[in-house]
Protein backbone atom coordinates (compact mmCIF):
# COMPACT_ATOMS: atom_id res chain seq x y z
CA UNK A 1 -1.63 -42.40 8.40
CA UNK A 2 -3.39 -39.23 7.03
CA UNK A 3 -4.73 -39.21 3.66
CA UNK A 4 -2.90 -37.23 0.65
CA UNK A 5 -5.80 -34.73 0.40
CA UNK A 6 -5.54 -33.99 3.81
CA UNK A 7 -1.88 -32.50 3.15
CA UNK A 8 -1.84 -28.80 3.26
CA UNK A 9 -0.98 -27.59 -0.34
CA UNK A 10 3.01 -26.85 -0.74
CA UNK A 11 4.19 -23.32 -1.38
CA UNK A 12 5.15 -22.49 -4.45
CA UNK A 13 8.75 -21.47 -4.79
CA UNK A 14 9.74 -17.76 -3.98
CA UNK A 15 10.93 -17.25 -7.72
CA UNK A 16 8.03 -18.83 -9.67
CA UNK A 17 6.23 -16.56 -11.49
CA UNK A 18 3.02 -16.84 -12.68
CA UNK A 19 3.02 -13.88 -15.23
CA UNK A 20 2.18 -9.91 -14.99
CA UNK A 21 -1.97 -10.47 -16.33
CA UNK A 22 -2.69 -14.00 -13.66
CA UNK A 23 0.21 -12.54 -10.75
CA UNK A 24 -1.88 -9.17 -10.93
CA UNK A 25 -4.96 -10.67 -10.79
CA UNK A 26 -4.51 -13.11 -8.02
CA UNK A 27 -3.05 -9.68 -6.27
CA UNK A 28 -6.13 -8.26 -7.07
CA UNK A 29 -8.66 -10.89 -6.00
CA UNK A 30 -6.57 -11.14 -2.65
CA UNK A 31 -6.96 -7.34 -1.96
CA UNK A 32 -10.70 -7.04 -2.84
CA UNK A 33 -11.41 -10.28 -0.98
CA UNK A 34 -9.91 -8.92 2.06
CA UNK A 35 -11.56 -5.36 1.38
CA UNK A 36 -15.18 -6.95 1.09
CA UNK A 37 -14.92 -9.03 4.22
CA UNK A 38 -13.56 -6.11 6.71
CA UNK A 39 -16.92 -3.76 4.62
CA UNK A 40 -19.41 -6.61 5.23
CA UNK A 41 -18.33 -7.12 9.10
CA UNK A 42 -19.25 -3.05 9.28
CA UNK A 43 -22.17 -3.68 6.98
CA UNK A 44 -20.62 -1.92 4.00
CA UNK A 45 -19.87 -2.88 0.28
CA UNK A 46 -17.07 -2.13 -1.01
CA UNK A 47 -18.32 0.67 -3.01
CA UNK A 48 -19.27 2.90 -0.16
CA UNK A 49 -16.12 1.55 2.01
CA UNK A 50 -14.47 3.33 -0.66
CA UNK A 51 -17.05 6.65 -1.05
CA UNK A 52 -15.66 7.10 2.92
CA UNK A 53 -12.09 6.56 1.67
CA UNK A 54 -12.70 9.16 -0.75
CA UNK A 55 -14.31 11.82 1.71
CA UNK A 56 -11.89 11.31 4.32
CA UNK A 57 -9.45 13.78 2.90
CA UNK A 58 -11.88 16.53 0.88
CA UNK A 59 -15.24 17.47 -0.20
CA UNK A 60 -16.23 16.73 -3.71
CA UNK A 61 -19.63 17.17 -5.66
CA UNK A 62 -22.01 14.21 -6.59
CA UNK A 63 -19.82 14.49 -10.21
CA UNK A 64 -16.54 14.32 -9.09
CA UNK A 65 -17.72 11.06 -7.14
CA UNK A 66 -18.60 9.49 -9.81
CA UNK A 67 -15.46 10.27 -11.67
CA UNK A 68 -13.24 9.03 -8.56
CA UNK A 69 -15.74 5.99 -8.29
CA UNK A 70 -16.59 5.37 -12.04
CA UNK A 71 -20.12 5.72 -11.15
CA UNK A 72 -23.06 7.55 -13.30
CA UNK A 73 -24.60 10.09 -11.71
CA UNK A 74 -27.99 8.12 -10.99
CA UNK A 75 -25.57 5.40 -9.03
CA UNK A 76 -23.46 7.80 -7.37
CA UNK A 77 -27.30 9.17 -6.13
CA UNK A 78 -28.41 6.00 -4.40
CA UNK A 79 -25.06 5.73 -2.85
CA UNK A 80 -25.03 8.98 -1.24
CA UNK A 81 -28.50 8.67 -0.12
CA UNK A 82 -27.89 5.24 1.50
CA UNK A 83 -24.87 6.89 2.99
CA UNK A 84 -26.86 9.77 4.73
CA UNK A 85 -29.72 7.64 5.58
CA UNK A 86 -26.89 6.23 7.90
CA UNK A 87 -25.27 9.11 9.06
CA UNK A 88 -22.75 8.53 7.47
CA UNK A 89 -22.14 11.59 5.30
CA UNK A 90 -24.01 14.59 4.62
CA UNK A 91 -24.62 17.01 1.15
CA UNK A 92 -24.11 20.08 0.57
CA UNK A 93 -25.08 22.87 -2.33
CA UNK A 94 -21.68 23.90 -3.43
CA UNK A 95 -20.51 27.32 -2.69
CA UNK A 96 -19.10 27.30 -6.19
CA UNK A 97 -22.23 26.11 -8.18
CA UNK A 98 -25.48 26.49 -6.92
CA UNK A 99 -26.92 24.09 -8.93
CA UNK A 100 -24.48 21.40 -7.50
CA UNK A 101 -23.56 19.52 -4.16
CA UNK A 102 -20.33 18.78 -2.12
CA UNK A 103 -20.42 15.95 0.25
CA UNK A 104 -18.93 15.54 3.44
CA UNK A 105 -18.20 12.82 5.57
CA UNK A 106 -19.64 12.92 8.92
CA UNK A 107 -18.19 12.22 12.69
CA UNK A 108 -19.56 8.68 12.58
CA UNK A 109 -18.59 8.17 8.94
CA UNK A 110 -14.60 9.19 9.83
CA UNK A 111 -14.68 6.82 12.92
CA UNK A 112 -16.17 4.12 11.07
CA UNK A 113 -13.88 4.21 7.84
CA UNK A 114 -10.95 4.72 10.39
CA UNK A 115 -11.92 1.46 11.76
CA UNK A 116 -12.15 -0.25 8.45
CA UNK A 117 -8.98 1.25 7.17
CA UNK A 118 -6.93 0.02 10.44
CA UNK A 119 -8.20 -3.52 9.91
CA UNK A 120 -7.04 -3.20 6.08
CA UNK A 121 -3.64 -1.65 6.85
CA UNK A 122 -3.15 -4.57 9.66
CA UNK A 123 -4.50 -7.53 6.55
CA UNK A 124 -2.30 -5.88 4.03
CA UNK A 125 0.70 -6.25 6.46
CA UNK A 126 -0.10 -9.46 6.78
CA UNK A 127 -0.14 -10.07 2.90
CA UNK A 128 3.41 -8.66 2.46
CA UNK A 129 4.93 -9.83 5.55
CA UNK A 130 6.73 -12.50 3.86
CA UNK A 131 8.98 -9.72 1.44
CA UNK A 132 11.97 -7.71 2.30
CA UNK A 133 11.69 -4.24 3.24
CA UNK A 134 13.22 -3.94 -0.18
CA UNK A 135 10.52 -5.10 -2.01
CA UNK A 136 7.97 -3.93 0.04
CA UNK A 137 9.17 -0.54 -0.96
CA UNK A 138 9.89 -0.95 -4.35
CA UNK A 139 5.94 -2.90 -4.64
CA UNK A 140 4.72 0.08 -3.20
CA UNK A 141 6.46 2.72 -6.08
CA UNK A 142 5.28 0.59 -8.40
CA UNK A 143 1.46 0.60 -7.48
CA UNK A 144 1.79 4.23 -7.27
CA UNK A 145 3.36 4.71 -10.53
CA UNK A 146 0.50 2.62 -11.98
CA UNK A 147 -2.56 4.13 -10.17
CA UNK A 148 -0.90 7.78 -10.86
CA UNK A 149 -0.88 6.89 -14.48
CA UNK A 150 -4.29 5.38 -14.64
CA UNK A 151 -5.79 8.72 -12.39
CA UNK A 152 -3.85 11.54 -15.34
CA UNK A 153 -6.09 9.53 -17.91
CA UNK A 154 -9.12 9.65 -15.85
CA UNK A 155 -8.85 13.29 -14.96
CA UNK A 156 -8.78 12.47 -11.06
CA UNK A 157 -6.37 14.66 -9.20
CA UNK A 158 -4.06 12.47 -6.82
CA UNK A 159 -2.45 15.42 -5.09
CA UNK A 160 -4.69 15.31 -2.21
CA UNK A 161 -3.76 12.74 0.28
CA UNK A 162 -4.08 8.85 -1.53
CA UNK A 163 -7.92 7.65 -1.62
C-alpha cells in the first residue's frame, strides 16, 4: 500500500475561487514560469524574449523601448547591445531624429522569437485547455481590456499588432 504523500494532490473544484489579487497572481506566476523556461532553452531572459516580441511588428527608438519595456535608458542600452552582439537585432539613427536610434530585428532574431512564440502559443493552449470555448474567449477580452487600459496610462500605443 502506497503512502499518503505519495498521492497526487486532488484538484480543486471547478468553482472554487481563490480571489481576483492570489487567482491573478498564480495566473501570473504560471505564465512567466512558462515564458522563462521556453527563453532559457533558447538562451534568452525574459526581458529580451520580450525586446524580440516587441520588434517583431515595428521599429522603435532606444526610448520608446524602454517605455514598452519599463526600462531606463542605460538598461534598455545593455539590452540592445547584448542583442546585436548576437545578431539578433540591429540599430539604426532615426530618419526622424538624428540624434536618436530605431532598432530592428534581424533575420535570425524573427526566426528565433518565432520559435519561442510557437512553443508559448502551444504551453498556453495547454494552460486553458481545460475551459470552454466560452471562456476562453471571454478570458481573452478580458486580458485585453486590462492590458489596453494599463498601455493608455503608460502612453504605449497598442494599435500595432499585440506585443
Amino acid at each position: 500500500m502506497a503512502s499518503s504523500h505519495n498521492t497526487p494532490p486532488v484538484p480543486s473544484p471547478p468553482d472554487e475561487d481563490f480571489g481576483l489579487v492570489d487567482a491573478l497572481a498564480q495566473l501570473s506566476f504560471l505564465v512567466q514560469n512558462g515564458l522563462a523556461e521556453i527563453a532559457g532553452q533558447h538562451d534568452l531572459s525574459i526581458t529580451q524574449t520580450r525586446l524580440l516580441g516587441i520588434l517583431r511588428d515595428r521599429e522603435p527608438t532606444m526610448n520608446q523601448l524602454g517605455r514598452h519595456l519599463g526600462l531606463d535608458k542605460s538598461s534598455i542600452t545593455g539590452l540592445v547591445d547584448r542583442a546585436q552582439r548576437r545578431a539578433l537585432v540591429t540599430r539604426t539613427v532615426s530618419a526622424v531624429d538624428r540624434r536618436s536610434y530605431q532598432v530592428s530585428i534581424t533575420d535570425t532574431g524573427r526566426q528565433l522569437v518565432e520559435q519561442v512564440a510557437a512553443q508559448f502559443a502551444a504551453q498556453i493552449e495547454r494552460c486553458v485547455e481545460p475551459l470552454p470555448e466560452a471562456d476562453r474567449k471571454q478570458l481573452s477580452q478580458l486580458a485585453t481590456r486590462i492590458v489596453t487600459a494599463d498601455a493608455q496610462v503608460r502612453g504605449i500605443d497598442l494599435h500595432h499588432p499585440p506585443l
